[in-house]
N, C-alpha and C. Protein backbone atom coordinates (compact mmCIF):
# COMPACT_ATOMS: atom_id res chain seq x y z
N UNK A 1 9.25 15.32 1.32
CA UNK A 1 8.14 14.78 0.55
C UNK A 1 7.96 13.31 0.92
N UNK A 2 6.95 12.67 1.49
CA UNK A 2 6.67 11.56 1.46
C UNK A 2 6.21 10.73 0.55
N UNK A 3 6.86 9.42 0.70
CA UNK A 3 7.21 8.19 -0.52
C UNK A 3 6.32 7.52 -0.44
N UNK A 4 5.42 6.83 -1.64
CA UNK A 4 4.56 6.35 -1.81
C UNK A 4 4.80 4.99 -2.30
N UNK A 5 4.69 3.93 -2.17
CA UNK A 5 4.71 2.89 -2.97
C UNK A 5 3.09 2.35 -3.59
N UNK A 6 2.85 2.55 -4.98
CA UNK A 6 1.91 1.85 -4.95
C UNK A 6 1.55 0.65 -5.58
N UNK A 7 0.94 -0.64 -5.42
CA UNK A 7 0.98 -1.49 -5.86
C UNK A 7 -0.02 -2.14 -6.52
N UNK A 8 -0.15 -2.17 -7.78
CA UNK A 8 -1.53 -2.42 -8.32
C UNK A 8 -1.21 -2.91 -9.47
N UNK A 9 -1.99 -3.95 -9.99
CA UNK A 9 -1.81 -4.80 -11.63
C UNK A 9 -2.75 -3.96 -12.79
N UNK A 10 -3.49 -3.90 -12.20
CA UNK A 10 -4.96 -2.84 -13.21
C UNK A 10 -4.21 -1.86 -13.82
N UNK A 11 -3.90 -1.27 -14.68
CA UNK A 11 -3.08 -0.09 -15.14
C UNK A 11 -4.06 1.13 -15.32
N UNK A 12 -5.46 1.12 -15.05
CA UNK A 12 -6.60 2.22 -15.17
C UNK A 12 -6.22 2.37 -13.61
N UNK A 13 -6.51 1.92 -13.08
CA UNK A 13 -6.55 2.41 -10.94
C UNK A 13 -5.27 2.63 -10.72
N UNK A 14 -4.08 1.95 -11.41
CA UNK A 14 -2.70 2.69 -10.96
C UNK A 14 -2.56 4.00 -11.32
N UNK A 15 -2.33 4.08 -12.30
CA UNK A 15 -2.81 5.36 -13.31
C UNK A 15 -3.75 6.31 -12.57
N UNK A 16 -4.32 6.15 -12.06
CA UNK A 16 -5.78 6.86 -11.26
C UNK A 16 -5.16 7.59 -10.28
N UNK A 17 -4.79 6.71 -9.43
CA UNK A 17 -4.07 6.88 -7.68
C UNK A 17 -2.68 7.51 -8.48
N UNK A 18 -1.92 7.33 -8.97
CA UNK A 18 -0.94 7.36 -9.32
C UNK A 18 -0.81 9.08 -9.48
N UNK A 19 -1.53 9.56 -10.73
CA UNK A 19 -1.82 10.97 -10.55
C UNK A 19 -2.27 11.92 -9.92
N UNK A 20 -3.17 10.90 -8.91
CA UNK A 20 -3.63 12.06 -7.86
C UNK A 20 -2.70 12.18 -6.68
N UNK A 21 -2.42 11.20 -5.88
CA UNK A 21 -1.15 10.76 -4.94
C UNK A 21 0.10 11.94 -5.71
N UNK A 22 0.56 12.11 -6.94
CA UNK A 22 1.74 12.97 -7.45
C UNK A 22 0.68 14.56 -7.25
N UNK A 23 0.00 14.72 -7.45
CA UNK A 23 -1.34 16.11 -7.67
C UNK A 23 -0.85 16.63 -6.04
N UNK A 24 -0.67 15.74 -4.97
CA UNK A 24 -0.94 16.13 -3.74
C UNK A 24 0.22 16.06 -2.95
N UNK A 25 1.46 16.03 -3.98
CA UNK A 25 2.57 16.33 -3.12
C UNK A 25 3.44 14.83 -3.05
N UNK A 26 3.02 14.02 -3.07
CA UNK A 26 3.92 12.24 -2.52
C UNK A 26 4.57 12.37 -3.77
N UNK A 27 6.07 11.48 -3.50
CA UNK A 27 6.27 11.08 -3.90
C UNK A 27 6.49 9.63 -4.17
N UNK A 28 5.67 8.81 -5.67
CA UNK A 28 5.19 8.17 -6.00
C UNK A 28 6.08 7.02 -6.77
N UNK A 29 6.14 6.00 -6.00
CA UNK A 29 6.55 4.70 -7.01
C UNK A 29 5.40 4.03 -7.53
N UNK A 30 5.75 2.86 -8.44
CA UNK A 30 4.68 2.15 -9.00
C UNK A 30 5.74 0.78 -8.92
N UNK A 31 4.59 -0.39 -8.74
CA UNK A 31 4.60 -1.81 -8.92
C UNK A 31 3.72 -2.35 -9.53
N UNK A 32 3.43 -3.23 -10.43
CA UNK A 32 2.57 -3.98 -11.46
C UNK A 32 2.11 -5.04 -10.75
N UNK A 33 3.33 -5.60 -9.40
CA UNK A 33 2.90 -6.90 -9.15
C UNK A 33 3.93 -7.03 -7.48
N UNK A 34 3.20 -7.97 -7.02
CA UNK A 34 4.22 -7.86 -5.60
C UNK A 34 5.81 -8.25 -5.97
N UNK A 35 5.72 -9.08 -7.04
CA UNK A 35 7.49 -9.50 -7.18
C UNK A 35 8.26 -8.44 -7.30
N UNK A 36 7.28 -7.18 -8.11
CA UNK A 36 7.94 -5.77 -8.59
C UNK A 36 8.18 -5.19 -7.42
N UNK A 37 7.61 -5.31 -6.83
CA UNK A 37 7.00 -4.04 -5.55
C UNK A 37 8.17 -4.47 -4.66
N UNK A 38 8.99 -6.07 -4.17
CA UNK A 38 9.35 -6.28 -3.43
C UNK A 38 10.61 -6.21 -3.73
N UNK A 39 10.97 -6.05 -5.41
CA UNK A 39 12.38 -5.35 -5.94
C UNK A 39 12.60 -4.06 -5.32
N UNK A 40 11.78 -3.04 -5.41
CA UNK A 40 11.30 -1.91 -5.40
C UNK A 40 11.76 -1.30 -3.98
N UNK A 41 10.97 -2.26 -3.17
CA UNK A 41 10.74 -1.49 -1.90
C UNK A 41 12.04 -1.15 -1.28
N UNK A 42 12.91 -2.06 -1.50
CA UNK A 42 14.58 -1.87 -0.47
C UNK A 42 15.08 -0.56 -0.95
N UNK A 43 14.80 -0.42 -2.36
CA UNK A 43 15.58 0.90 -2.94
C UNK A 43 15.09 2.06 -2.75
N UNK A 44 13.46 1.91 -3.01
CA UNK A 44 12.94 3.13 -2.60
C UNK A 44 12.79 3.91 -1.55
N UNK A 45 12.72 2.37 -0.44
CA UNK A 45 12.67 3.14 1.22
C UNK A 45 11.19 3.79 1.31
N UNK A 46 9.90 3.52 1.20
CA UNK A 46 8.53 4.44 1.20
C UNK A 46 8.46 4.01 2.43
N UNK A 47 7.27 5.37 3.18
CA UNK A 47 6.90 5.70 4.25
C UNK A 47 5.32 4.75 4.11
N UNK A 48 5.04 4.73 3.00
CA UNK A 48 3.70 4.05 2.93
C UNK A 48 3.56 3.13 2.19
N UNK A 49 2.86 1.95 2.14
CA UNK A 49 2.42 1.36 0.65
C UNK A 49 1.61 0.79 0.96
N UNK A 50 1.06 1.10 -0.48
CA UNK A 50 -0.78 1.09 -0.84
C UNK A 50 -0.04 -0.49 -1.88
N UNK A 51 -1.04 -1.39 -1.17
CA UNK A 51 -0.86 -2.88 -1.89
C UNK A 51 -2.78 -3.43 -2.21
N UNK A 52 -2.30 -3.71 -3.58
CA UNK A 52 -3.58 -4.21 -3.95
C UNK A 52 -3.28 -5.75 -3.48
N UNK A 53 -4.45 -6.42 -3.34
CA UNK A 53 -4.85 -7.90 -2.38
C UNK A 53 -4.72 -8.94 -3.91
N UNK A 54 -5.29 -8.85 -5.14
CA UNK A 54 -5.22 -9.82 -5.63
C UNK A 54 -4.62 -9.18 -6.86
N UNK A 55 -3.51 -10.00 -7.44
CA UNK A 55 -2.07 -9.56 -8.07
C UNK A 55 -1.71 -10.60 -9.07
N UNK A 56 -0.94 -10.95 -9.95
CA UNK A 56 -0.29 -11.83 -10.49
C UNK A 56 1.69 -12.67 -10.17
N UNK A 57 1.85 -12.92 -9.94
CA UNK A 57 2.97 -14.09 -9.29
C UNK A 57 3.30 -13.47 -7.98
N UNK A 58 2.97 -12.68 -6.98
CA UNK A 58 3.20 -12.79 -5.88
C UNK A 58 1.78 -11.68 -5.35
N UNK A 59 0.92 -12.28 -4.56
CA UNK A 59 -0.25 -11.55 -4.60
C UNK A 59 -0.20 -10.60 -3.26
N UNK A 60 -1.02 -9.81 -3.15
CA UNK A 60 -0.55 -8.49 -1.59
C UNK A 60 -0.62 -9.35 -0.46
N UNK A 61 -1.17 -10.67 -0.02
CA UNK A 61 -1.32 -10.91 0.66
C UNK A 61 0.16 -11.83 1.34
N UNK A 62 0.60 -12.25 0.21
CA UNK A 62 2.27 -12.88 0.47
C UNK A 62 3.20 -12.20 0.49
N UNK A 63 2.91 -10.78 -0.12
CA UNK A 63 3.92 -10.07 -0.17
C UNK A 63 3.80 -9.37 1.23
N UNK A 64 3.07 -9.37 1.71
CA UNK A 64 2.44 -8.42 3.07
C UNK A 64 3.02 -9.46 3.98
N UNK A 65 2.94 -10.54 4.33
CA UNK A 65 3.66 -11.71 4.78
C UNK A 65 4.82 -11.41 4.52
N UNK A 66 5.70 -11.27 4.02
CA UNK A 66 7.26 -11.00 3.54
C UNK A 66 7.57 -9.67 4.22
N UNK A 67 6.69 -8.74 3.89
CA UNK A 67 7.29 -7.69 4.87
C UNK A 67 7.10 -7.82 6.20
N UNK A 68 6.33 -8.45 6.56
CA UNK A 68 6.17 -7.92 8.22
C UNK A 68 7.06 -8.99 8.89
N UNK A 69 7.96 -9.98 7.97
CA UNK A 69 9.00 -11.16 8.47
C UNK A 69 10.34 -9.70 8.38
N UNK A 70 10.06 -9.41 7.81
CA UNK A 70 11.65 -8.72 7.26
C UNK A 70 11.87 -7.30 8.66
N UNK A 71 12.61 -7.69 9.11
CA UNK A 71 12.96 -6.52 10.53
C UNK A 71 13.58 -5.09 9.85
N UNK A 72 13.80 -4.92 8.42
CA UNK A 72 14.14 -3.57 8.02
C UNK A 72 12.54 -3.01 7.27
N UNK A 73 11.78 -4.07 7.10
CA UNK A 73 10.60 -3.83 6.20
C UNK A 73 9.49 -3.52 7.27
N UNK A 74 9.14 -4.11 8.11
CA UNK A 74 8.37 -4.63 8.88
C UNK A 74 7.47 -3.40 9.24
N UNK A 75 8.03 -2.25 9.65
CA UNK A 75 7.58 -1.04 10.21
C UNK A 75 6.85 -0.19 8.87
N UNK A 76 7.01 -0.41 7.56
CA UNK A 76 6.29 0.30 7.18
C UNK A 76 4.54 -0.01 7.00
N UNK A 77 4.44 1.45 7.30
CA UNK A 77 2.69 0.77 7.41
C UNK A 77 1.89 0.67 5.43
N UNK A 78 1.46 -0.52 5.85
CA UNK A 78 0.85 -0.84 4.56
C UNK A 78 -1.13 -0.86 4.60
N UNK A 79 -1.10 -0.02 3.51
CA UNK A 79 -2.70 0.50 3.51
C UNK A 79 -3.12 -0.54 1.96
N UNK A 80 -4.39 -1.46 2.21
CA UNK A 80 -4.40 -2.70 1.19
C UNK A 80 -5.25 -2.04 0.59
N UNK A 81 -5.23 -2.36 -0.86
CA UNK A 81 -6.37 -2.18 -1.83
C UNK A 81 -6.81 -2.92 -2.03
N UNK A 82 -8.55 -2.74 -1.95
CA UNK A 82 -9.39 -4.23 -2.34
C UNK A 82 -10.53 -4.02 -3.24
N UNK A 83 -10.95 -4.77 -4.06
CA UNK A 83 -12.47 -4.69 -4.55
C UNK A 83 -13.41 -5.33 -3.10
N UNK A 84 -14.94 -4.75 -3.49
CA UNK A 84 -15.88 -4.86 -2.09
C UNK A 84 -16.08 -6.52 -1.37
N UNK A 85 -15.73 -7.41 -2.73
CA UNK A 85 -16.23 -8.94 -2.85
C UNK A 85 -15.16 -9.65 -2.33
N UNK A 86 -14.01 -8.38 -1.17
CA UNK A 86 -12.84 -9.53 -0.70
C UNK A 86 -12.96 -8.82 0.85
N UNK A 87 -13.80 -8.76 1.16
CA UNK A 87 -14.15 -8.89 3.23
C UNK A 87 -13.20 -9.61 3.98
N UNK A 88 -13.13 -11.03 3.75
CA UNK A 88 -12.50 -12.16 4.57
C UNK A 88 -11.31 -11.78 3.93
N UNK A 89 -10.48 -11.34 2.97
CA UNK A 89 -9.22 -11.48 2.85
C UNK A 89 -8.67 -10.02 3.25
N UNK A 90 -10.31 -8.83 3.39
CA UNK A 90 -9.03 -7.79 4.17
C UNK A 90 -8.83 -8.36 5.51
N UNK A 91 -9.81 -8.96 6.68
CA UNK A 91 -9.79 -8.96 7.48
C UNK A 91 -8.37 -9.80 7.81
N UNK A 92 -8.21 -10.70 6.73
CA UNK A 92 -6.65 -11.74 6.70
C UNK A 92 -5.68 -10.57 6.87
N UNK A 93 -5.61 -9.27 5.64
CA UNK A 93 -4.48 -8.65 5.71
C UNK A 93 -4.08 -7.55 7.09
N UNK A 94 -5.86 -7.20 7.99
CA UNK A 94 -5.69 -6.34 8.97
C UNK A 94 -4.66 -7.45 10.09
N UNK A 95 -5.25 -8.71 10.15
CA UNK A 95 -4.36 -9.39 11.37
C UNK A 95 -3.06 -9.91 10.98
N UNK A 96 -2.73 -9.70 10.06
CA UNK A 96 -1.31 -9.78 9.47
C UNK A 96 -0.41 -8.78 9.48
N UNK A 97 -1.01 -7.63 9.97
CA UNK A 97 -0.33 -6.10 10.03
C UNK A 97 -0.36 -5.21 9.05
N UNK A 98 -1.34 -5.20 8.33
CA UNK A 98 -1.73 -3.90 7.60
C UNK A 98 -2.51 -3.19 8.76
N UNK A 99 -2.43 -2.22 8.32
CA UNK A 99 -3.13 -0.52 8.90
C UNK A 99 -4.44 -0.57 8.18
N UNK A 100 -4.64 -0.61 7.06
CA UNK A 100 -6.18 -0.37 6.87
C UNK A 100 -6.68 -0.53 5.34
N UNK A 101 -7.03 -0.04 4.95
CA UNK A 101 -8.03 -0.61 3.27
C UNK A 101 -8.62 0.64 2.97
N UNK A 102 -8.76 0.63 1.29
CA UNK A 102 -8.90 1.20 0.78
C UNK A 102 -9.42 0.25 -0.49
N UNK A 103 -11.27 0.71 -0.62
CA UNK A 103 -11.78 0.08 -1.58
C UNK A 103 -11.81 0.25 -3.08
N UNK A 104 -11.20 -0.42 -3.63
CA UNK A 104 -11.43 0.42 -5.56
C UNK A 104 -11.93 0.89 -5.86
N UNK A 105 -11.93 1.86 -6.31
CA UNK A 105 -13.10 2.58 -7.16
C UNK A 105 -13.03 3.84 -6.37
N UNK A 106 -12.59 3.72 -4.66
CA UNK A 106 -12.61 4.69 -4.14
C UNK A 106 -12.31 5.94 -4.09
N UNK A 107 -12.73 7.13 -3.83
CA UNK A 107 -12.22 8.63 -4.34
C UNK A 107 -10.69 8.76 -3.84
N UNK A 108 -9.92 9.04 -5.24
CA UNK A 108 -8.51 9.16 -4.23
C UNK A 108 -8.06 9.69 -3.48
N UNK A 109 -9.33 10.97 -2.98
CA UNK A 109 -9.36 11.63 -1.38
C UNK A 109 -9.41 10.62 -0.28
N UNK A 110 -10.15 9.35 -0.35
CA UNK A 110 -10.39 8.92 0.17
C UNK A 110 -8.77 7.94 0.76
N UNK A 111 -7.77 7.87 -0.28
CA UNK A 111 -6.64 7.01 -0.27
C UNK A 111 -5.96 8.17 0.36
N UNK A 112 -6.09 9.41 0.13
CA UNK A 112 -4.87 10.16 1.04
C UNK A 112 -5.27 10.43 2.13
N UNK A 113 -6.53 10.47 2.66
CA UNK A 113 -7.14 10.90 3.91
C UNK A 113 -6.39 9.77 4.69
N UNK A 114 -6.33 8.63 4.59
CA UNK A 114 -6.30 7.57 5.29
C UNK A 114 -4.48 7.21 5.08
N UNK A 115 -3.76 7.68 3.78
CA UNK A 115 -2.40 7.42 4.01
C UNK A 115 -1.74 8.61 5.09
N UNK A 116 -2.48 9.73 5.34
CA UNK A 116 -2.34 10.80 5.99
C UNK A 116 -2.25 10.16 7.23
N UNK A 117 -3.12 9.45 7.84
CA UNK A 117 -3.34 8.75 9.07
C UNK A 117 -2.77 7.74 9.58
N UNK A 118 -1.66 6.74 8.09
CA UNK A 118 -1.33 6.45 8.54
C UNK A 118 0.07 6.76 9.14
N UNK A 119 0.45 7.98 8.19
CA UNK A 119 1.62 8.53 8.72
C UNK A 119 1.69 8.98 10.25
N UNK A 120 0.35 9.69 10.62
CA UNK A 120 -0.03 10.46 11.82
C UNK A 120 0.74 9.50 13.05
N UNK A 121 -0.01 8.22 12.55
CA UNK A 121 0.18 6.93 13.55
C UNK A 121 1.54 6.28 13.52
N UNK A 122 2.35 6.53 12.62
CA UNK A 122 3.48 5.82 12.57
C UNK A 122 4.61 6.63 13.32
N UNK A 123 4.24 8.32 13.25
CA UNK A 123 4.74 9.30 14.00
C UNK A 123 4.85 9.13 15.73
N UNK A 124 3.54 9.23 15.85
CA UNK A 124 3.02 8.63 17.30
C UNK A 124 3.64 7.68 17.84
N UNK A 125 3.86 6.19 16.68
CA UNK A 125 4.54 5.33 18.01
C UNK A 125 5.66 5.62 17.68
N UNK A 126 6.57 6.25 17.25
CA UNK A 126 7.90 7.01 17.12
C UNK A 126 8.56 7.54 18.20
N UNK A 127 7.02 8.36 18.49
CA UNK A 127 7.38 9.42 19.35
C UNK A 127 7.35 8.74 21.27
């Protein structure tokens, strides 16, 4: 079963993703905030994480910075969550080494289609 990390402050959109991501098989952590998420991540070990961009005391974009420094962290691929009114800060998180975005509000088909892909791809350069 593949591990989900997801990271989001909103408790309606965690809650959202949260049940559908468990509906479809992942298995699902939760973070409130990047400080949580970055407790989180060593123990959990996820194949993916879905990081929201604007957060309270450590925001996706520093925390996304922290992983891709960390040589045990670095490789997991991180898919960002954004509202539509943050363009310039996904484009910050794509050249920082996220994999890709995922807009709020978005259908949570739309979050597994694309965590699907990024597994596909993480396989690939594996292989």
């Amino acid at each position: 079963m593949l591990k989900v990390l997801l990271v989001e402050d909103e408790d309606n959109v965690r809650e959202l993703y949260y049940k559908y991501l468990r509906l479809k098989n992942y298995n699902v952590e939760t973070a409130i905030d990047g400080a949580d998420a970055l407790a989180k991540v060593v123990f959990f070990k996820p194949d993916v994480i879905v990081l929201d961009i604007i957060m309270p005391k450590l925001n996706g974009i520093e925390l996304l910075k922290i992983l891709k420094k960390d040589k045990e962290l670095k490789n997991i691929p991180v898919l960002m969550l954004s509202g539509v009114s943050e363009i310039n800060r996904i484009k910050e998180c794509l050249e920082l080494g996220a994999l890709g975005y995922v807009i709020k509000g978005s259908s949570p088909e739309e979050m597994v289609t694309k965590i699907k892909h990024l597994i596909d791809l993480k396989k690939q350069s594996a292989a």
